[in-house]
Protein backbone atom coordinates (compact mmCIF):
# COMPACT_ATOMS: atom_id res chain seq x y z
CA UNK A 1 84.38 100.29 33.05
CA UNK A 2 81.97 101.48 29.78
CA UNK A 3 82.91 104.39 27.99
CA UNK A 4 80.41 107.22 29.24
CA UNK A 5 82.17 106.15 32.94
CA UNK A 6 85.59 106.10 31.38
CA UNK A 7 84.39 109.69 29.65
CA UNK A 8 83.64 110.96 33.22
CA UNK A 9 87.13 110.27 34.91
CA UNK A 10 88.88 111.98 31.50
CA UNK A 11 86.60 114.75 32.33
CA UNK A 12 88.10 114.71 36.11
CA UNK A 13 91.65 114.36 34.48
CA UNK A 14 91.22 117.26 32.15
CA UNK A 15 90.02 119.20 35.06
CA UNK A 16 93.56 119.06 36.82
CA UNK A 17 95.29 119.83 33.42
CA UNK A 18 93.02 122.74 33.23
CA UNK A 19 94.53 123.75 36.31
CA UNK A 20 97.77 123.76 35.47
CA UNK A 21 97.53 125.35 32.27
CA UNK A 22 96.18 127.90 33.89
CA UNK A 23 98.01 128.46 36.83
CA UNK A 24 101.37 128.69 34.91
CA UNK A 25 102.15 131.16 31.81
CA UNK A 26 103.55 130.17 29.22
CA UNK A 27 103.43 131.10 25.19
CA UNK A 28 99.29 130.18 24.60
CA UNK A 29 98.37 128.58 27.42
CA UNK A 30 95.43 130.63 27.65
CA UNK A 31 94.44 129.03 24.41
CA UNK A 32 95.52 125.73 25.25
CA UNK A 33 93.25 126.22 28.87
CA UNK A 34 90.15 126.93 26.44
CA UNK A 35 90.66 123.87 24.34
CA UNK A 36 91.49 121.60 27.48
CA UNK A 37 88.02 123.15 29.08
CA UNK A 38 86.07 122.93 26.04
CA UNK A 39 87.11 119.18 25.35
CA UNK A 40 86.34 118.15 28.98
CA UNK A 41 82.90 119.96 28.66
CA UNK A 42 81.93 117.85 25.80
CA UNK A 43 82.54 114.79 27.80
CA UNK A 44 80.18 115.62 29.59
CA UNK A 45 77.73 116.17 27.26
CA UNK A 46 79.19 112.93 25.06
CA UNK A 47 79.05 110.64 28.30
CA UNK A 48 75.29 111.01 29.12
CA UNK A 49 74.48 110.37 25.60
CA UNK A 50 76.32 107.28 24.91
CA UNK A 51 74.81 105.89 28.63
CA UNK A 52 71.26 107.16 27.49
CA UNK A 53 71.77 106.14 23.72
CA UNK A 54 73.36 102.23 24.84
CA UNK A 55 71.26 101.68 28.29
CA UNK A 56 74.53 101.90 30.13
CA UNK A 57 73.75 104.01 33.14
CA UNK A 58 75.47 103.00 36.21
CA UNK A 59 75.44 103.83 40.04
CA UNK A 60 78.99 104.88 39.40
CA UNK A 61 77.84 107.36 36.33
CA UNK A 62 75.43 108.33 38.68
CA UNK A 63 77.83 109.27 41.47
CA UNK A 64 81.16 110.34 39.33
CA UNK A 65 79.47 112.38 36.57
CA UNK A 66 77.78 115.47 38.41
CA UNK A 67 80.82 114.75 40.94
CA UNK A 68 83.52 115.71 37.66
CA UNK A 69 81.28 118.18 36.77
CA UNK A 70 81.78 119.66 40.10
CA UNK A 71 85.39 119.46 40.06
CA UNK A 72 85.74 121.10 36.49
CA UNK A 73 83.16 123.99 36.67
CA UNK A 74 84.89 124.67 40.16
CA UNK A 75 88.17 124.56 38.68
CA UNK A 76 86.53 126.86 35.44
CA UNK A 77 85.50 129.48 38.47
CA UNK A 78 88.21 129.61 40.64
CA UNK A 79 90.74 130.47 38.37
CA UNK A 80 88.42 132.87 36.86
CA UNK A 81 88.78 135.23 39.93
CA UNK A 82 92.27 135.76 39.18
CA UNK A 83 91.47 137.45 36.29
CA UNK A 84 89.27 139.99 37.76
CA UNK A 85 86.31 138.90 35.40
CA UNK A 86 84.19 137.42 38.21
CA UNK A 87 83.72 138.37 41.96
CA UNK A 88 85.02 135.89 44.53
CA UNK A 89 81.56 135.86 46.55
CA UNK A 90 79.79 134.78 43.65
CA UNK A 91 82.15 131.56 42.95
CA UNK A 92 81.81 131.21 46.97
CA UNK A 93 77.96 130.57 46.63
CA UNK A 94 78.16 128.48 43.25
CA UNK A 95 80.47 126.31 45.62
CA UNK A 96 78.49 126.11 48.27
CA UNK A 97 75.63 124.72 46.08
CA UNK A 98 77.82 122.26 44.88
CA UNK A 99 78.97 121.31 48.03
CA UNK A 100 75.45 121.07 49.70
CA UNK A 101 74.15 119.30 46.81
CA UNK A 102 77.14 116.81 47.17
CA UNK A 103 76.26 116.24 50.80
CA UNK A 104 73.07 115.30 50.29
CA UNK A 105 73.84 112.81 47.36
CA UNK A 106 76.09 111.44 50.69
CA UNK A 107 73.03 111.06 52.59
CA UNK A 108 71.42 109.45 50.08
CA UNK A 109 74.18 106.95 49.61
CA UNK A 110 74.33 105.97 53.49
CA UNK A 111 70.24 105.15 53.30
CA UNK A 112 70.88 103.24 49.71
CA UNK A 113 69.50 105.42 47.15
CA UNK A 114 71.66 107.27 44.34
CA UNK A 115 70.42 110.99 43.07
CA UNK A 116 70.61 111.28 39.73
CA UNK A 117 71.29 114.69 38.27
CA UNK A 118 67.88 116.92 37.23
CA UNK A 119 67.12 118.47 34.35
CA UNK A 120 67.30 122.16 36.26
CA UNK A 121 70.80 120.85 37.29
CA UNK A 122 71.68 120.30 33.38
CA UNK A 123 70.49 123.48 32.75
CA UNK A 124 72.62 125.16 35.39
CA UNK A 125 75.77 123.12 34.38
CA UNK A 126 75.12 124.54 31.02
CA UNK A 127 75.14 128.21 31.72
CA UNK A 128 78.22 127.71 33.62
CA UNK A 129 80.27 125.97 31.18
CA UNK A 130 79.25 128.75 28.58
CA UNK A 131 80.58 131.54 31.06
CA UNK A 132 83.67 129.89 31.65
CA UNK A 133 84.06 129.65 27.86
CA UNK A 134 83.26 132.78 27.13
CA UNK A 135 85.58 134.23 29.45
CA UNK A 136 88.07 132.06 28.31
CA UNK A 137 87.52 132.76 24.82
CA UNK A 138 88.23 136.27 25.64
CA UNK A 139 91.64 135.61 27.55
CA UNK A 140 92.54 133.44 24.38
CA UNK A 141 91.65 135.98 21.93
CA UNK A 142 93.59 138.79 24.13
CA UNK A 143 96.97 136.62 24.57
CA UNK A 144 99.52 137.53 22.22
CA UNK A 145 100.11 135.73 18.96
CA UNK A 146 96.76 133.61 19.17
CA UNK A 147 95.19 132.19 16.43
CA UNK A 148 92.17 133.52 17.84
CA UNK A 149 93.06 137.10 17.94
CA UNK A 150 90.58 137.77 15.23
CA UNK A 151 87.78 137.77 18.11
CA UNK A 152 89.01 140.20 20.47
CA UNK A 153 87.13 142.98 18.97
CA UNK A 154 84.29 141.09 20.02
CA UNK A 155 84.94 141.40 23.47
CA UNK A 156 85.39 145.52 23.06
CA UNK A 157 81.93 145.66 21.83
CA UNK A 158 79.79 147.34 24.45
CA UNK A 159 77.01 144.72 24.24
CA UNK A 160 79.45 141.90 23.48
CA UNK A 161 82.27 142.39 25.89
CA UNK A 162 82.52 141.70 29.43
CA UNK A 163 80.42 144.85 30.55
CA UNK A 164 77.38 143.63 29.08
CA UNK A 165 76.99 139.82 28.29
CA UNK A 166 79.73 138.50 30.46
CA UNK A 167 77.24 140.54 33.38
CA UNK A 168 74.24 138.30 32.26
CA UNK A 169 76.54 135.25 31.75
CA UNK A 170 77.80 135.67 35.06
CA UNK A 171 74.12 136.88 37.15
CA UNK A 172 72.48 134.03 34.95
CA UNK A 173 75.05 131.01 36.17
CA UNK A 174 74.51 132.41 39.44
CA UNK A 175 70.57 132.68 39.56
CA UNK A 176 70.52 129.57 38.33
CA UNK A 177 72.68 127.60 40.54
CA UNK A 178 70.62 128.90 43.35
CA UNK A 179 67.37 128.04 41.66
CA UNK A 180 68.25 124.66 40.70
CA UNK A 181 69.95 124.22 44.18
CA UNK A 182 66.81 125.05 46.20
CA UNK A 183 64.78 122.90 44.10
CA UNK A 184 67.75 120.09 44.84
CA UNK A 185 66.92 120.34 48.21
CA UNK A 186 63.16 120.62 48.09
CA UNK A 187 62.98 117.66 46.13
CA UNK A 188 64.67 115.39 48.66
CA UNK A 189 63.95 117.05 51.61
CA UNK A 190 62.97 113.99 53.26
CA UNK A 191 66.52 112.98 53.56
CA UNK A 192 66.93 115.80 56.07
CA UNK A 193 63.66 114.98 57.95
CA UNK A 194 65.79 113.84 61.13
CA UNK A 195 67.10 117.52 61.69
């Protein structure tokens, strides 16, 4: 296995720790779910360099890479909810994207072919991984002893906080998840010409 593959199932391994260092509180875990996030985002950023850079994209990059990227920006969202931060519905229609998108990458697969990710897709992957981070950024900065404290006055700013950019953060992951999933499904629409 290269290393931008072996980069993509780290970035599906951080995902889980992500989960548990954010489903159980402990002394900075908030902190340490920011710096587990933030790593495994820059996989995925490192990954399709080094197989761009080196020649050494593979059907399994192909496949496993938007599929980790999946599994980590729905991990980033879910646990979001619990905070409050971001509306249930909208991490139900991100997911639902995801999902349809992944279902027709199946398709795909049974007729031979492998879809490679878009550049509307990267685009869309990138918003989201900067809302998760921001809004993990903030928990960090709010939790008690952290290093990071120094930020949360940040987050009161009215134009800063939550009320303001975390609004356009969150509206602008959503419009373009839909945007990017549409044109998704345009794109290779004759996969569903059977229906």
């Amino acid at each position: 296995m290269n290393i931008p593959n072996q980069l993509t199932v780290f970035r599906l391994a951080l995902s889980f720790v992500f989960l548990a260092t954010m489903s159980v509180n402990f002394p900075h875990s908030k902190t340490l779910s920011l710096l587990v996030f933030g790593i495994a985002a820059f996989t995925d950023f490192l990954d399709g360099h080094l197989a761009r850079k080196h020649n050494l994209i593979t059907s399994f990059g192909k496949l496993m890479d938007p599929l980790a990227d999946k599994v980590l920006m729905a991990a980033g969202f879910i646990m979001l909810i619990a905070t409050g931060y971001l509306p249930a519905w909208i991490v139900v229609v991100i997911l639902s994207r995801e999902f349809m998108v992944t279902g027709l990458r199946l398709v795909a697969s049974a007729d031979g072919l492998v879809l490679a990710a878009e550049n509307l897709g990267k685009y869309k992957t990138t918003i989201q991984i900067v809302t998760v981070i921001y809004f993990l950024l903030m928990l960090a900065a709010n939790e008690g002893g952290s290093f990071l404290g120094f930020l949360s006055p940040l987050f009161e700013n009215k134009i800063l906080g939550p009320g303001i950019l975390g609004q356009v953060l969150i509206w602008g992951s959503l419009f373009l998840t839909l945007l990017s999933g549409f044109n998704y499904v345009w794109k290779n629409r004759q996969l569903l010409s059977d229906c």
